[in-house]
PDB file of N, CA and C in Angstrom:
ATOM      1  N   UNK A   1    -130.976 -55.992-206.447  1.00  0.00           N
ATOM      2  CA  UNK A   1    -129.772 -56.455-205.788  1.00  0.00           C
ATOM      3  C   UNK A   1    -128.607 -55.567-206.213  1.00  0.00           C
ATOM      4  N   UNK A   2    -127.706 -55.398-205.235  1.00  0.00           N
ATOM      5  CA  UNK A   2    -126.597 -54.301-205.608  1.00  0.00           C
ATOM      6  C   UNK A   2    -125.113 -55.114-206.458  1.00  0.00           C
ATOM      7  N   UNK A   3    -124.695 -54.283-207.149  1.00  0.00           N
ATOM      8  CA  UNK A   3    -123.563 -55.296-207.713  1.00  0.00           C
ATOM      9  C   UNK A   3    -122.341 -54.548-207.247  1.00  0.00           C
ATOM     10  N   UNK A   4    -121.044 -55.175-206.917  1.00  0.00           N
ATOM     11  CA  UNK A   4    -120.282 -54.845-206.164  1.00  0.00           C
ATOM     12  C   UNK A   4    -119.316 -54.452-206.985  1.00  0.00           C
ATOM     13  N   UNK A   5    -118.316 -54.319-207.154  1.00  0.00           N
ATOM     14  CA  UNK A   5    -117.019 -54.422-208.146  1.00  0.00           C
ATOM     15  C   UNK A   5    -116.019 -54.596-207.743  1.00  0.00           C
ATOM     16  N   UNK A   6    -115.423 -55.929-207.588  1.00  0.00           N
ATOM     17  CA  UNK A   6    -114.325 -56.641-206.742  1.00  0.00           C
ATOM     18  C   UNK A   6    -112.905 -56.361-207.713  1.00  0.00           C
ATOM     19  N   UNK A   7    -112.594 -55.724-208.336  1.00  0.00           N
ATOM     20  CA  UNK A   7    -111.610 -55.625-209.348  1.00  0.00           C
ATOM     21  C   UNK A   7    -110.451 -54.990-208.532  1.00  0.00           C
ATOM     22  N   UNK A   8    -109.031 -55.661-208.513  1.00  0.00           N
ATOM     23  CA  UNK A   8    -108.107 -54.735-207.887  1.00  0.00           C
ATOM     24  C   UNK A   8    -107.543 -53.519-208.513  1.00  0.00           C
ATOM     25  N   UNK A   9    -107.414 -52.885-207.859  1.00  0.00           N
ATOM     26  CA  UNK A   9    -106.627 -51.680-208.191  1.00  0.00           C
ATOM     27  C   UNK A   9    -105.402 -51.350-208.737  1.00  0.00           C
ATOM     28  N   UNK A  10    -104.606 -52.257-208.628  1.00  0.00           N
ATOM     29  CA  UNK A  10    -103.010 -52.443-208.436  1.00  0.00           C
ATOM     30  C   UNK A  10    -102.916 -54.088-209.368  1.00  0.00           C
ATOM     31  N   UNK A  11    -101.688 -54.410-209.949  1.00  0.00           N
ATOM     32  CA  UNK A  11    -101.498 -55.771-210.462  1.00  0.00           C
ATOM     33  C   UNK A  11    -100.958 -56.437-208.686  1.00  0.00           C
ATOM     34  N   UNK A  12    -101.383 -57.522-208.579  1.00  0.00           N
ATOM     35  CA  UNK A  12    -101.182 -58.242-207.258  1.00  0.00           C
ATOM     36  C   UNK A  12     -99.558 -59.301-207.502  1.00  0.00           C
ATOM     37  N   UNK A  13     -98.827 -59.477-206.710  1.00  0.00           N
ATOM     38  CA  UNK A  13     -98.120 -60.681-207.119  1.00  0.00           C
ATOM     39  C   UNK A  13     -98.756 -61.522-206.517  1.00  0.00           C
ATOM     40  N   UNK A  14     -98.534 -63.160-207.020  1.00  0.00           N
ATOM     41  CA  UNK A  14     -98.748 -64.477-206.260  1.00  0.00           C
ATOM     42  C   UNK A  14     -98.242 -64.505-204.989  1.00  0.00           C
ATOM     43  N   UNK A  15     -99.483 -64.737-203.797  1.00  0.00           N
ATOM     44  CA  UNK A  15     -98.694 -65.262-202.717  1.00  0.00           C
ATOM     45  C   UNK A  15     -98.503 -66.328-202.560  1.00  0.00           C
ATOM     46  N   UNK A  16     -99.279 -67.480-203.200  1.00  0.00           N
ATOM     47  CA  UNK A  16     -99.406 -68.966-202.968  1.00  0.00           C
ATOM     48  C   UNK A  16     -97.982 -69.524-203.318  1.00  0.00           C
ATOM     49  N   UNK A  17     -97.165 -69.081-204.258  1.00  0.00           N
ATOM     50  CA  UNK A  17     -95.637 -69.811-204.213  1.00  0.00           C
ATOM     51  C   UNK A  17     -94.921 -69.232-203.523  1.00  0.00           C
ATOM     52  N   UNK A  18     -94.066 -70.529-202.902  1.00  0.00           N
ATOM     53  CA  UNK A  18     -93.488 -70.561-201.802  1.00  0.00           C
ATOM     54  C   UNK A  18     -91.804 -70.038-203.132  1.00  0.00           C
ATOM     55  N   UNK A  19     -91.155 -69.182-202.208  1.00  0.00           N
ATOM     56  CA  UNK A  19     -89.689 -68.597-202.162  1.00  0.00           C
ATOM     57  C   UNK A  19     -88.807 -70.045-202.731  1.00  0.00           C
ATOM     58  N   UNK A  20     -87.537 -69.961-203.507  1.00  0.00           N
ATOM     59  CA  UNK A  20     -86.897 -71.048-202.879  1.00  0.00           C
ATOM     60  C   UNK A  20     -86.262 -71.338-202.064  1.00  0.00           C
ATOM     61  N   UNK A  21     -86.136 -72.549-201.556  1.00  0.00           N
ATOM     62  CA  UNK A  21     -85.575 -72.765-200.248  1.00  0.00           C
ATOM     63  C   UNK A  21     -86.514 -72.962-199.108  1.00  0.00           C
ATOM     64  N   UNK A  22     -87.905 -72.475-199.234  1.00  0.00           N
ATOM     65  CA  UNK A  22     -88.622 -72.230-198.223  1.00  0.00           C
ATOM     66  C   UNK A  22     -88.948 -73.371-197.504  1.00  0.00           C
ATOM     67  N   UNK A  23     -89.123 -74.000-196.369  1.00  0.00           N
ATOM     68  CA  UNK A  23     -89.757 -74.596-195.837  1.00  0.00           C
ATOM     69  C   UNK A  23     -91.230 -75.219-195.581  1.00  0.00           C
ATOM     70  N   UNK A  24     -91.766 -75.944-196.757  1.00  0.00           N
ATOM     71  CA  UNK A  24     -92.831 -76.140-196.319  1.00  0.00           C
ATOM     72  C   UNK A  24     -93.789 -77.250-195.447  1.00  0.00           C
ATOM     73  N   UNK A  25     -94.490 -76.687-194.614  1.00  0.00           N
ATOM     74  CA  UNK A  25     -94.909 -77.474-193.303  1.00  0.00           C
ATOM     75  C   UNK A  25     -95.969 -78.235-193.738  1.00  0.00           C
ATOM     76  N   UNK A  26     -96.146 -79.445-193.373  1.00  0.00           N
ATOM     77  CA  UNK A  26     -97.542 -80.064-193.560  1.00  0.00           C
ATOM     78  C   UNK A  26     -98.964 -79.556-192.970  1.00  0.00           C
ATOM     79  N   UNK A  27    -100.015 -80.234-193.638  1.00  0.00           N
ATOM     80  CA  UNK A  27    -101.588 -79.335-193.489  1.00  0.00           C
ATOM     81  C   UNK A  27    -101.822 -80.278-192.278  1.00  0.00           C
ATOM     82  N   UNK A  28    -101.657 -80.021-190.921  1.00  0.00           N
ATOM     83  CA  UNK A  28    -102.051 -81.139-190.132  1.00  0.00           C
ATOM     84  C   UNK A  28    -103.482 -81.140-189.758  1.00  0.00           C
ATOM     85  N   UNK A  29    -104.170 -80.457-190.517  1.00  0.00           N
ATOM     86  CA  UNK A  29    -106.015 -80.904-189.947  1.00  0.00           C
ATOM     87  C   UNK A  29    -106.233 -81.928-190.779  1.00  0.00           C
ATOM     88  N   UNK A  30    -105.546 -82.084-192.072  1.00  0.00           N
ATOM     89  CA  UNK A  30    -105.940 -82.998-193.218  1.00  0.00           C
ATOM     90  C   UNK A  30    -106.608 -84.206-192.516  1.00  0.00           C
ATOM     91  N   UNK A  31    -105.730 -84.848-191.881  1.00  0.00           N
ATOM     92  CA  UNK A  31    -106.098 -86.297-191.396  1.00  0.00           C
ATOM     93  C   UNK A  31    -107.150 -86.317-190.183  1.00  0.00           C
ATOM     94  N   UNK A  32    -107.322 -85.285-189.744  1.00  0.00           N
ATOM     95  CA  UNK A  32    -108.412 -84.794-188.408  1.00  0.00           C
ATOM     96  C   UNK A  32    -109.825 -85.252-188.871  1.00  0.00           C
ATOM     97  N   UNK A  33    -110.694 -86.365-188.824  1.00  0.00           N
ATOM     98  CA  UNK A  33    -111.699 -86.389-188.489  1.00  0.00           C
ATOM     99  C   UNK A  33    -112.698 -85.413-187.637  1.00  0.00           C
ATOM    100  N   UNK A  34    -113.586 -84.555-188.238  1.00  0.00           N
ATOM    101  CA  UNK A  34    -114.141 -83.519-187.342  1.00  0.00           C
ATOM    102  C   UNK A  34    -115.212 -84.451-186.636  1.00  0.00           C
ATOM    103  N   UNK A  35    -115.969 -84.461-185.547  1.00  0.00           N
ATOM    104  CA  UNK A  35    -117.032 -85.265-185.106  1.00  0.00           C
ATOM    105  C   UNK A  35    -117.988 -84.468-184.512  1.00  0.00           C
ATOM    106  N   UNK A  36    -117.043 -83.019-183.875  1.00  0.00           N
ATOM    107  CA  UNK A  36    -118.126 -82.355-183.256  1.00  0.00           C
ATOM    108  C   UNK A  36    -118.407 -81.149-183.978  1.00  0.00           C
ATOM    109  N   UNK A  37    -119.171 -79.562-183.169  1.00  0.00           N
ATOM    110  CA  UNK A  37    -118.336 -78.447-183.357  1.00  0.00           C
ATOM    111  C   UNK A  37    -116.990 -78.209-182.422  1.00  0.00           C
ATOM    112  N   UNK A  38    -116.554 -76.921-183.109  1.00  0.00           N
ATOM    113  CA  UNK A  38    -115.199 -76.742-182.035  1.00  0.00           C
ATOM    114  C   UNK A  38    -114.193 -77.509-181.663  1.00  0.00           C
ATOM    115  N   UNK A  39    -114.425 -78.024-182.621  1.00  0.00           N
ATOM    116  CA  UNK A  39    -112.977 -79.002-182.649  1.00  0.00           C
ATOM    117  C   UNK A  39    -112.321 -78.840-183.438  1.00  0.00           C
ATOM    118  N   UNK A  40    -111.968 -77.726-184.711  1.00  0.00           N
ATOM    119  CA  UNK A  40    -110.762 -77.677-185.545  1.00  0.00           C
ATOM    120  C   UNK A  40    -111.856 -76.374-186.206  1.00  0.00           C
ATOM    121  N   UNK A  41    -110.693 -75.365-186.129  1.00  0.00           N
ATOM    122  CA  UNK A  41    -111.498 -73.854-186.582  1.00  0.00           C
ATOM    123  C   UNK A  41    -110.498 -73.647-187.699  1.00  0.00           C
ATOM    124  N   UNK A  42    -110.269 -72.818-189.072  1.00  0.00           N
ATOM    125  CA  UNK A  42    -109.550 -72.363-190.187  1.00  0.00           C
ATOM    126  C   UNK A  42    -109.736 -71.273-189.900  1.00  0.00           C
ATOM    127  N   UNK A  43    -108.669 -70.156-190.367  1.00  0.00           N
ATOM    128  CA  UNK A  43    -108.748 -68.824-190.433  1.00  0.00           C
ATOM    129  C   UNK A  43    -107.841 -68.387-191.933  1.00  0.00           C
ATOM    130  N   UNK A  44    -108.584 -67.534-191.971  1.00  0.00           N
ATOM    131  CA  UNK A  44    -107.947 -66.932-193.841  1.00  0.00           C
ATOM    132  C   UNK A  44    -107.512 -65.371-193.421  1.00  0.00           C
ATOM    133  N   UNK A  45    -106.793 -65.004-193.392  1.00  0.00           N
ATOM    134  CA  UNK A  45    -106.700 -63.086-193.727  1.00  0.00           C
ATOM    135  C   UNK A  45    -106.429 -62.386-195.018  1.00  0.00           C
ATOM    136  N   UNK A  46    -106.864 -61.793-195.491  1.00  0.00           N
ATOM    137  CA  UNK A  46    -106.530 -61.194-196.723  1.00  0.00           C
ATOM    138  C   UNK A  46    -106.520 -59.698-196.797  1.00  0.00           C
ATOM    139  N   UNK A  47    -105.723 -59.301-197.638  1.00  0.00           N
ATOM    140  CA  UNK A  47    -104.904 -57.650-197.362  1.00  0.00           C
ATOM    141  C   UNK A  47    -105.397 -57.271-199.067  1.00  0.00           C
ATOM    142  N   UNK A  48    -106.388 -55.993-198.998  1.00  0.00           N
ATOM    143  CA  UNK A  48    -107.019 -55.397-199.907  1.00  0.00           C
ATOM    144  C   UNK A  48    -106.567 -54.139-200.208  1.00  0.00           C
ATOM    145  N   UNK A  49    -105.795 -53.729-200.710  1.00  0.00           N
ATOM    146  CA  UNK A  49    -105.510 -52.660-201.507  1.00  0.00           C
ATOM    147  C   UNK A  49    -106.836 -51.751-202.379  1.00  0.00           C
ATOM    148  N   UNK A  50    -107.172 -50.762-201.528  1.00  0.00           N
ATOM    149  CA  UNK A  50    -107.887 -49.534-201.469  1.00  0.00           C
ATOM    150  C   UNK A  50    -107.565 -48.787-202.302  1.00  0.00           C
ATOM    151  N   UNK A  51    -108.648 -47.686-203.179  1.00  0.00           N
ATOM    152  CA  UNK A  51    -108.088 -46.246-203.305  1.00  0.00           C
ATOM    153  C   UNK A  51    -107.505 -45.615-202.285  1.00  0.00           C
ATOM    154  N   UNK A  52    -107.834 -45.534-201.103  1.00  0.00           N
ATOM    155  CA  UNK A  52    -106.866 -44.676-200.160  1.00  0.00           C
ATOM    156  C   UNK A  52    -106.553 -45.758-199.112  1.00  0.00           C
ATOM    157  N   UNK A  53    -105.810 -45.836-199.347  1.00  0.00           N
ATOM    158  CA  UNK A  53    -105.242 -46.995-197.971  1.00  0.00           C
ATOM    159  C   UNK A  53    -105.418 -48.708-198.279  1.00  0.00           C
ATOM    160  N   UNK A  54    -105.836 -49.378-197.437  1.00  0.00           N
ATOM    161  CA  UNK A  54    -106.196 -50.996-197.416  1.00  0.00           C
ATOM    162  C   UNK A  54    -107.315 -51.338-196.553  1.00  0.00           C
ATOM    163  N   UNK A  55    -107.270 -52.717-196.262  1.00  0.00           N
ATOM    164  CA  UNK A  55    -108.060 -53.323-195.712  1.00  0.00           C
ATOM    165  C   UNK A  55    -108.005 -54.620-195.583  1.00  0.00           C
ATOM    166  N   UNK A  56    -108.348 -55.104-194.213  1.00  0.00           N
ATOM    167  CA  UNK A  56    -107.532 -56.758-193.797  1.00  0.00           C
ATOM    168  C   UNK A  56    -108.991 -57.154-194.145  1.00  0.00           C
ATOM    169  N   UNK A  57    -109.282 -58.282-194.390  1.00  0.00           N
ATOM    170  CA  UNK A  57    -110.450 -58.948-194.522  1.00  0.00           C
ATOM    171  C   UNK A  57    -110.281 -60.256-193.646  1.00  0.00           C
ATOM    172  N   UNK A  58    -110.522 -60.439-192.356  1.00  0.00           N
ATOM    173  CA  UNK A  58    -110.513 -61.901-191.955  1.00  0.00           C
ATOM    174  C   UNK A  58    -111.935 -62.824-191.877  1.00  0.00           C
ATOM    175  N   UNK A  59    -111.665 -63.890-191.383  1.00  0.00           N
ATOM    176  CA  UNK A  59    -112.752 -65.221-191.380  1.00  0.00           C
ATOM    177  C   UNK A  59    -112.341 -65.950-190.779  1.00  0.00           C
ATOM    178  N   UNK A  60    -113.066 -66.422-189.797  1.00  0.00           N
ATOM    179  CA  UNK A  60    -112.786 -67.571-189.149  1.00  0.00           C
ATOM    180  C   UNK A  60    -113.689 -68.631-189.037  1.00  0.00           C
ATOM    181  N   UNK A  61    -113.391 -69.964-189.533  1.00  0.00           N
ATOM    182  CA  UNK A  61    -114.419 -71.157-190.019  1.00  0.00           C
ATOM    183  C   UNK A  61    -114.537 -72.071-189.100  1.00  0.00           C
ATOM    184  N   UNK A  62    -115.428 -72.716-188.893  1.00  0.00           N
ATOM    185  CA  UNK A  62    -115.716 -74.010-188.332  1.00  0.00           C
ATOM    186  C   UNK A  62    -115.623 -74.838-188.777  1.00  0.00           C
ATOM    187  N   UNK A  63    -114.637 -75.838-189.053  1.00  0.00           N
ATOM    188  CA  UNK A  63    -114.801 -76.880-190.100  1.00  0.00           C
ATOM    189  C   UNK A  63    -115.760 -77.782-190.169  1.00  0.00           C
ATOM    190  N   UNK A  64    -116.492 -77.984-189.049  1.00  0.00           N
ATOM    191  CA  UNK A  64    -117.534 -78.758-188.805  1.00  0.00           C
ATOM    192  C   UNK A  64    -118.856 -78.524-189.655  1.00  0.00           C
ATOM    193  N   UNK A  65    -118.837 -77.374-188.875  1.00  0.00           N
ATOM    194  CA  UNK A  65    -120.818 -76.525-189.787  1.00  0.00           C
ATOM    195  C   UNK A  65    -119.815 -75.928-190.976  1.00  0.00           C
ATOM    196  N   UNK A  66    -119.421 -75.614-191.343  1.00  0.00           N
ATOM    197  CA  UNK A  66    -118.799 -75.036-192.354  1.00  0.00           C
ATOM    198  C   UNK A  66    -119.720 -75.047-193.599  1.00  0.00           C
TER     199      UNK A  66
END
């Protein structure tokens, strides 16, 4: 099996705290009962800092089959 090496390159800042002042919006799937598929999808993007350049990493989930 190959082993990868996920280590960044660069020190990252936190994106998860919010600025002050910022506005924050509620999680409105929270209360969503899923019943089927295709009824409530998540998406993540994430921005990877490269030796030469970057790289977006997206995903898009099904909350259902998930």
């Amino acid at each position: 099996m190959w082993q990868i090496d996920t280590e960044a390159l660069c020190r990252l800042r936190s994106m998860s705290k919010p600025s002050p002042g910022h506005k924050i919006y509620p999680y409105l799937p929270r209360k969503v009962r899923t019943g089927r598929p295709n009824q409530v999808w998540a998406m993540d993007v994430q921005y990877i800092p490269m030796a030469r350049g970057f790289v977006y990493l997206a995903a898009a989930v099904d909350r259902f089959s998930r």
